[in-house]
PDB file of N, CA and C in Angstrom:
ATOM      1  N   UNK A   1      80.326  93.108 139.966  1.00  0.00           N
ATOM      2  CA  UNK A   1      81.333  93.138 138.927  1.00  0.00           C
ATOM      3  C   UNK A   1      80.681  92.792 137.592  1.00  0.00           C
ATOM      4  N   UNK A   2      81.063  93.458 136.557  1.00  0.00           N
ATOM      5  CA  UNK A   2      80.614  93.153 135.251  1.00  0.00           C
ATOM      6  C   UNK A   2      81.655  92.620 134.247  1.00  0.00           C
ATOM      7  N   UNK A   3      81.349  92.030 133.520  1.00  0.00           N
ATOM      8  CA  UNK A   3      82.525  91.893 132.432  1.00  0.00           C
ATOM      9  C   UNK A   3      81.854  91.924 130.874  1.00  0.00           C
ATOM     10  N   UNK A   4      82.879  92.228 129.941  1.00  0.00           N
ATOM     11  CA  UNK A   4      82.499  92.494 128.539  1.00  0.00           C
ATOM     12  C   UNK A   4      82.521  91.097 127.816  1.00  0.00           C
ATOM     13  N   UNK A   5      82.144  90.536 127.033  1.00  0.00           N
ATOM     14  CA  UNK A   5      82.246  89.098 126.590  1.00  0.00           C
ATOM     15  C   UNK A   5      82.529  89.949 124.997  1.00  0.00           C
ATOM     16  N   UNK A   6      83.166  90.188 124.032  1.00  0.00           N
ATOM     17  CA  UNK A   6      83.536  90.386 122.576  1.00  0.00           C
ATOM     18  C   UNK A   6      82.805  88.950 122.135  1.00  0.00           C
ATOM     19  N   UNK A   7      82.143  89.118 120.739  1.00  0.00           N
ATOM     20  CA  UNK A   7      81.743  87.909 120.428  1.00  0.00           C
ATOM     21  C   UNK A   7      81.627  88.123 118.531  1.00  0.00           C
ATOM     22  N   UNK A   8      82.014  87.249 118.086  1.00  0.00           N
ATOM     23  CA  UNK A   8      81.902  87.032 116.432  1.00  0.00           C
ATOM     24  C   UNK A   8      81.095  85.685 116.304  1.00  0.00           C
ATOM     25  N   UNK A   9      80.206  85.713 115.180  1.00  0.00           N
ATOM     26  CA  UNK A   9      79.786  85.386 114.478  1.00  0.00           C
ATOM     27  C   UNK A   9      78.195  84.884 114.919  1.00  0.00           C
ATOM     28  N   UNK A  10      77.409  86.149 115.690  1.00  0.00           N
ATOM     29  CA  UNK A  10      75.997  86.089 115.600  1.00  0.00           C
ATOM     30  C   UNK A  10      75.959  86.780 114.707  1.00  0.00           C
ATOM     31  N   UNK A  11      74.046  86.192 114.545  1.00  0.00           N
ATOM     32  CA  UNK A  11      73.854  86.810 112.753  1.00  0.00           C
ATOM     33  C   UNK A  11      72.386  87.224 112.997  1.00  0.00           C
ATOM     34  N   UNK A  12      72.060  86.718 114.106  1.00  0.00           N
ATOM     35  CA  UNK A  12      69.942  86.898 114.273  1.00  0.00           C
ATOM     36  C   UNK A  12      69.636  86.913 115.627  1.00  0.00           C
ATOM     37  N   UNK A  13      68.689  86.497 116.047  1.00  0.00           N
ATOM     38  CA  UNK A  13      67.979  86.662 117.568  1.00  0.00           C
ATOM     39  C   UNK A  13      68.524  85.234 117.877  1.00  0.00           C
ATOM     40  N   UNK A  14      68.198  84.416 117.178  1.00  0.00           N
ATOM     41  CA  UNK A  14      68.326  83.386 117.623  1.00  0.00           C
ATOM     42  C   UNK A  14      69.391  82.833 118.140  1.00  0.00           C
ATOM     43  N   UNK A  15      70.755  83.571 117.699  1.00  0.00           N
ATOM     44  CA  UNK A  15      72.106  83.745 118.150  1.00  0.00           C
ATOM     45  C   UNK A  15      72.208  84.014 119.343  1.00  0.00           C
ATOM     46  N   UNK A  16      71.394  85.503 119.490  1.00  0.00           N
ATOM     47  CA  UNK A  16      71.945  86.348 120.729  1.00  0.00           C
ATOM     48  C   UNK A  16      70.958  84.876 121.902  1.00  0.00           C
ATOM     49  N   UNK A  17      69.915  84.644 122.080  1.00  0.00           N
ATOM     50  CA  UNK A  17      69.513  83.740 122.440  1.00  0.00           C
ATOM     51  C   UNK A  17      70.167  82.663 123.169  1.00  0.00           C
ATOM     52  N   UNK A  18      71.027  82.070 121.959  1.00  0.00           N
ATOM     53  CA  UNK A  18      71.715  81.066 122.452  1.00  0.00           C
ATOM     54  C   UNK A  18      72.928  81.201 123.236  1.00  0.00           C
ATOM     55  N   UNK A  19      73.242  82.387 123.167  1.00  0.00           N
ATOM     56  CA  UNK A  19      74.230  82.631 123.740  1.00  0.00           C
ATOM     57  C   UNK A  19      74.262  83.535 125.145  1.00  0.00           C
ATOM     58  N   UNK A  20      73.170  83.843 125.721  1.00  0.00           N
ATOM     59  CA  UNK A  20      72.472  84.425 126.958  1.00  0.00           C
ATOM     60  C   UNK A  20      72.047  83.002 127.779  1.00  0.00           C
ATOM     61  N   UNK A  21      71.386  81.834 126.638  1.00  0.00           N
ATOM     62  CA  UNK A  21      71.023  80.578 127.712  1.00  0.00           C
ATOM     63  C   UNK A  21      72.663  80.001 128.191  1.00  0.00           C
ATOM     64  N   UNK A  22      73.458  79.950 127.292  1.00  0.00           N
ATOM     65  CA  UNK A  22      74.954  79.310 127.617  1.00  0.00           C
ATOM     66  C   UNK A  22      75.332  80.262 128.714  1.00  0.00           C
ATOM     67  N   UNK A  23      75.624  81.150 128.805  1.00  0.00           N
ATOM     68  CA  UNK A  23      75.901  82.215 129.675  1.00  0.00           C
ATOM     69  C   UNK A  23      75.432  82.262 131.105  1.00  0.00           C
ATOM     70  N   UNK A  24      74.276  81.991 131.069  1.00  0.00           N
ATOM     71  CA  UNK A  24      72.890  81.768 131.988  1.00  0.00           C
ATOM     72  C   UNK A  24      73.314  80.837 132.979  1.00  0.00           C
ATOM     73  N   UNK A  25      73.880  79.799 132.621  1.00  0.00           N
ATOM     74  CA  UNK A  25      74.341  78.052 133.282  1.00  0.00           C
ATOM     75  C   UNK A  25      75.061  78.703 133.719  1.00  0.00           C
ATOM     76  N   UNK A  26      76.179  79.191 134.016  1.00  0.00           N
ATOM     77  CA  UNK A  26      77.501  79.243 134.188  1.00  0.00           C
ATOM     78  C   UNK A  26      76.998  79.635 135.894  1.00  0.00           C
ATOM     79  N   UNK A  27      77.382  79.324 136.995  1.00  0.00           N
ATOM     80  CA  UNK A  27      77.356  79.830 138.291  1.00  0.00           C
ATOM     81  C   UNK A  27      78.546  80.656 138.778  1.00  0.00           C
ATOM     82  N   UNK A  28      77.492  81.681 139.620  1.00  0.00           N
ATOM     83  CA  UNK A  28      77.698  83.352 139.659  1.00  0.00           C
ATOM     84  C   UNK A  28      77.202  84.158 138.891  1.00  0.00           C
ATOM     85  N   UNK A  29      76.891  83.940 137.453  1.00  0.00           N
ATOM     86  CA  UNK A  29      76.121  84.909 136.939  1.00  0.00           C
ATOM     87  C   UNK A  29      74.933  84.912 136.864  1.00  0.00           C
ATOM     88  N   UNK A  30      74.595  86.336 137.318  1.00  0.00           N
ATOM     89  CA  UNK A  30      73.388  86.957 138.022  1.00  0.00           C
ATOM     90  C   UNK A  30      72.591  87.412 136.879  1.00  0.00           C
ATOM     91  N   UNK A  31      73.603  88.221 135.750  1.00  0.00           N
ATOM     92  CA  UNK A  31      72.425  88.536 134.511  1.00  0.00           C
ATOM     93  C   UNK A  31      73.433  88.509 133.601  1.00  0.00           C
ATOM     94  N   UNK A  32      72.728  88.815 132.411  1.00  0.00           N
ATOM     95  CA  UNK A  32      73.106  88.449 131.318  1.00  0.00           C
ATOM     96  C   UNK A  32      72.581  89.448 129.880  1.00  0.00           C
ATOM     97  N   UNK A  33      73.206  90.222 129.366  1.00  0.00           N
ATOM     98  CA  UNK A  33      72.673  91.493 128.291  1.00  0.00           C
ATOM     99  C   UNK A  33      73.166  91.032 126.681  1.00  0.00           C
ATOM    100  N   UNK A  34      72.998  90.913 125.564  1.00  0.00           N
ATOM    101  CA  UNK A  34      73.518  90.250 124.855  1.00  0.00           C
ATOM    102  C   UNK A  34      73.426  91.122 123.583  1.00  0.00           C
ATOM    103  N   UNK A  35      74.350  91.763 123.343  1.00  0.00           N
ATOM    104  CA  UNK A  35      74.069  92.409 121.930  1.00  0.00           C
ATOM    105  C   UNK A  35      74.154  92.255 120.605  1.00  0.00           C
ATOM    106  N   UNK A  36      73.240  92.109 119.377  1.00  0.00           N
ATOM    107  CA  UNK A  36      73.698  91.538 118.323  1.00  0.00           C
ATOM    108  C   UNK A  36      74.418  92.720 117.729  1.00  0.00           C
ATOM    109  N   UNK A  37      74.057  94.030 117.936  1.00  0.00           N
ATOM    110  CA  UNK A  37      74.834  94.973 116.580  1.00  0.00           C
ATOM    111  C   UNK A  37      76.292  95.347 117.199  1.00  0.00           C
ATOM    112  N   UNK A  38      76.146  95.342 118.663  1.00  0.00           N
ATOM    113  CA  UNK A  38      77.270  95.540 119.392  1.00  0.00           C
ATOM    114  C   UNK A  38      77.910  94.226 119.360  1.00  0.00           C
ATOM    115  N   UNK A  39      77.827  93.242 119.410  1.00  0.00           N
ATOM    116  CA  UNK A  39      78.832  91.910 119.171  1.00  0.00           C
ATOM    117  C   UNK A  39      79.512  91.785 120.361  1.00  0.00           C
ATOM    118  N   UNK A  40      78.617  91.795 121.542  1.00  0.00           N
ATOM    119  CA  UNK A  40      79.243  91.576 122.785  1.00  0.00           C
ATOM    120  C   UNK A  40      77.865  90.843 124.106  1.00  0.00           C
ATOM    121  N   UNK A  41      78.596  90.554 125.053  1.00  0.00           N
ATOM    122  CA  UNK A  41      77.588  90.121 126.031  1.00  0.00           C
ATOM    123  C   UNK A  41      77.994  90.786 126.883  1.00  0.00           C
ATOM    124  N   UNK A  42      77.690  91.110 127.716  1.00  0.00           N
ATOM    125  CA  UNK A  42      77.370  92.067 129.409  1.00  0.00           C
ATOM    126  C   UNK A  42      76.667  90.797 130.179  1.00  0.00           C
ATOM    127  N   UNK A  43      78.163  90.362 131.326  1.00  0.00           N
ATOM    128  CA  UNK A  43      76.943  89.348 132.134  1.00  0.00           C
ATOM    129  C   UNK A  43      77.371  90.165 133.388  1.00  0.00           C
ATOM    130  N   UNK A  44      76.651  89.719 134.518  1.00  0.00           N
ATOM    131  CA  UNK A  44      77.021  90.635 135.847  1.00  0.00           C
ATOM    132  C   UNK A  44      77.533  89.548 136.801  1.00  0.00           C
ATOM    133  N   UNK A  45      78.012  89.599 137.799  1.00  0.00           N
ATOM    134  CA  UNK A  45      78.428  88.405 138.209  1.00  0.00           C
ATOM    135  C   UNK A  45      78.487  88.869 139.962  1.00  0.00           C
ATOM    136  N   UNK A  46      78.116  87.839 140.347  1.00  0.00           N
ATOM    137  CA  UNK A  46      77.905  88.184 141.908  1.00  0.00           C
ATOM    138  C   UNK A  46      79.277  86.982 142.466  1.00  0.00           C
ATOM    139  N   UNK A  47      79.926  86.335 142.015  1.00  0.00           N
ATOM    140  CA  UNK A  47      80.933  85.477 142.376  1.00  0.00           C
ATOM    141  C   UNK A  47      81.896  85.778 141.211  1.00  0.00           C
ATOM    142  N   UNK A  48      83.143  85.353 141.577  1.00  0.00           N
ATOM    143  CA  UNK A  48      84.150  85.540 140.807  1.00  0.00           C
ATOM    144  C   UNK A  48      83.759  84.193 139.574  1.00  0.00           C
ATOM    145  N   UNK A  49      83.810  84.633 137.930  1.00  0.00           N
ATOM    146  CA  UNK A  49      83.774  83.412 137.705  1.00  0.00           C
ATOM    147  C   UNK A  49      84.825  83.577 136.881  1.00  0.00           C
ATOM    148  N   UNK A  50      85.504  82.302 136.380  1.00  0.00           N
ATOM    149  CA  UNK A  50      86.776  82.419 135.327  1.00  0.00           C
ATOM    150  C   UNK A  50      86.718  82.836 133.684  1.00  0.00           C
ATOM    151  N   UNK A  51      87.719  83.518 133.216  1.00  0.00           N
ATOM    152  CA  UNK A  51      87.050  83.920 132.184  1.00  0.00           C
ATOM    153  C   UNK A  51      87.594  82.883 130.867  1.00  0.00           C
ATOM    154  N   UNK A  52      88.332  82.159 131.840  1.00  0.00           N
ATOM    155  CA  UNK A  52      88.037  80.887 130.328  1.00  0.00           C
ATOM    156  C   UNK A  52      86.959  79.896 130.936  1.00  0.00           C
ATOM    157  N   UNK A  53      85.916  79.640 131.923  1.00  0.00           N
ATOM    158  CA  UNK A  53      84.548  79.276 131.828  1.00  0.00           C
ATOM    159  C   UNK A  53      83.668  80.127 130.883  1.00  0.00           C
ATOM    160  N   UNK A  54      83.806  81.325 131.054  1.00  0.00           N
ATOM    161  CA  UNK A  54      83.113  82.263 130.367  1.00  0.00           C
ATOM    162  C   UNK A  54      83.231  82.168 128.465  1.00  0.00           C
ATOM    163  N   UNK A  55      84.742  82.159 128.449  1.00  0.00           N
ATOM    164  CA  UNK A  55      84.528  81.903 126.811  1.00  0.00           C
ATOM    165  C   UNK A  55      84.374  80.282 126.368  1.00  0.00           C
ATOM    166  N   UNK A  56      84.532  79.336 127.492  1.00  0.00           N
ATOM    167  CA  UNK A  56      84.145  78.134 127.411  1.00  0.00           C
ATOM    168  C   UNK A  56      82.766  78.117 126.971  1.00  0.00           C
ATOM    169  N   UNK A  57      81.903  78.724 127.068  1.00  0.00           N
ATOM    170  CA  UNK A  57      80.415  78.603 127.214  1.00  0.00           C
ATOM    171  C   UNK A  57      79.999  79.397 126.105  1.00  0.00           C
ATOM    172  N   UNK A  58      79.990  80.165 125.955  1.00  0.00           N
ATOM    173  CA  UNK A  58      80.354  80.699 124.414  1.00  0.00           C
ATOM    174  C   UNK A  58      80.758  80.102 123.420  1.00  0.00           C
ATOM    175  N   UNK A  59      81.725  79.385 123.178  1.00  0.00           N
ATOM    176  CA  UNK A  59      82.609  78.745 122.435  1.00  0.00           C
ATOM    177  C   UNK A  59      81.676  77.370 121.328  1.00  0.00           C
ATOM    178  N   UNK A  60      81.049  76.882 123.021  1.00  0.00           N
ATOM    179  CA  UNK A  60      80.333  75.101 122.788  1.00  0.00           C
ATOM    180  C   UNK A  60      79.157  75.859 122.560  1.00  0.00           C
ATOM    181  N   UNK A  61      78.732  77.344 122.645  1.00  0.00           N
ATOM    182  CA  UNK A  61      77.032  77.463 121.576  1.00  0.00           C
ATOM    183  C   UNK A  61      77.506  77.527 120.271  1.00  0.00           C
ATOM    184  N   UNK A  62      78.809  77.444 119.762  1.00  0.00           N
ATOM    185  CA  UNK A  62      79.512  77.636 118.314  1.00  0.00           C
ATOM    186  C   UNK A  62      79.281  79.671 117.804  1.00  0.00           C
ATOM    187  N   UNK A  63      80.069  80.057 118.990  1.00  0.00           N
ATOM    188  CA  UNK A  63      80.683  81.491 118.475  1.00  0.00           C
ATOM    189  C   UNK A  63      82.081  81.703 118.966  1.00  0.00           C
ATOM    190  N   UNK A  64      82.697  82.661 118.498  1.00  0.00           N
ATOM    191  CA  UNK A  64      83.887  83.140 118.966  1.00  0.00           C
ATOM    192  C   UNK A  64      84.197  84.123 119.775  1.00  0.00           C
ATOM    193  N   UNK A  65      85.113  83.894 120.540  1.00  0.00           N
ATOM    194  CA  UNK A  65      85.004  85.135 120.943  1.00  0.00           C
ATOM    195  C   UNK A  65      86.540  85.576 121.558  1.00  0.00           C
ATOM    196  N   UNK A  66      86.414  87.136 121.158  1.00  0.00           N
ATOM    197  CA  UNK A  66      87.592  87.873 120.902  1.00  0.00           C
ATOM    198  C   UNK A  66      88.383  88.421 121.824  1.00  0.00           C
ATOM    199  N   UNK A  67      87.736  88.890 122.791  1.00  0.00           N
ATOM    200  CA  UNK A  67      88.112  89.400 123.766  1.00  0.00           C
ATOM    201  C   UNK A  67      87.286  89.185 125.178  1.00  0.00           C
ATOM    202  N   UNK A  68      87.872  89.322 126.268  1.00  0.00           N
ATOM    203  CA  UNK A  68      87.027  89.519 127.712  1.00  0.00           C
ATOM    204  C   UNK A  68      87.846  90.764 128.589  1.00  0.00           C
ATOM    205  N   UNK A  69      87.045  91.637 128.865  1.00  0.00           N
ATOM    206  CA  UNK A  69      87.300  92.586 129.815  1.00  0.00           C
ATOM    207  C   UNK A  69      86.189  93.141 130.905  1.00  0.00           C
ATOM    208  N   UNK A  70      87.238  93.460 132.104  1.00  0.00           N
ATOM    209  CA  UNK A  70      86.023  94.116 133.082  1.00  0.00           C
ATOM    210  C   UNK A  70      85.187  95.163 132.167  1.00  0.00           C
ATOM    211  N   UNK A  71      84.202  95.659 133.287  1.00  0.00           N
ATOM    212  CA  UNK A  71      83.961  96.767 133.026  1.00  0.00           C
ATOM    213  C   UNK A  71      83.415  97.904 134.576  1.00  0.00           C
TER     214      UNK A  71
END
């Protein structure tokens, strides 16, 4: 299963970065794709995980985020 993570307010690498290691912690997810021009994350997930853990973790690297959908 995949899901879309929507995300505002990366600005550099160092963003997308921080927000692939936050992502990373979370258990069940297997990978993790992080786009700065697209403004989204792609994680893959081999366990169900919740998707307010998901924008939880996001949130505490200090971004926003807009939306979550499968894919």
């Amino acid at each position: 299963m995949k899901k879309q993570i929507n995300i505002e307010g990366m600005s550099c690498g160092h963003c997308v970065k921080h927000v692939e290691e936050a992502l990373k912690e979370i258990a069940g997810i297997s990978g993790v794709t992080v786009s700065l021009e697209g403004r989204y994350a792609i994680v893959e997930l081999n366990a169900d995980a919740d998707d307010s853990k998901l924008k939880e973790a996001v949130e505490e690297a200090g971004y926003d985020v807009t939306g979550i959908e499968s894919i």
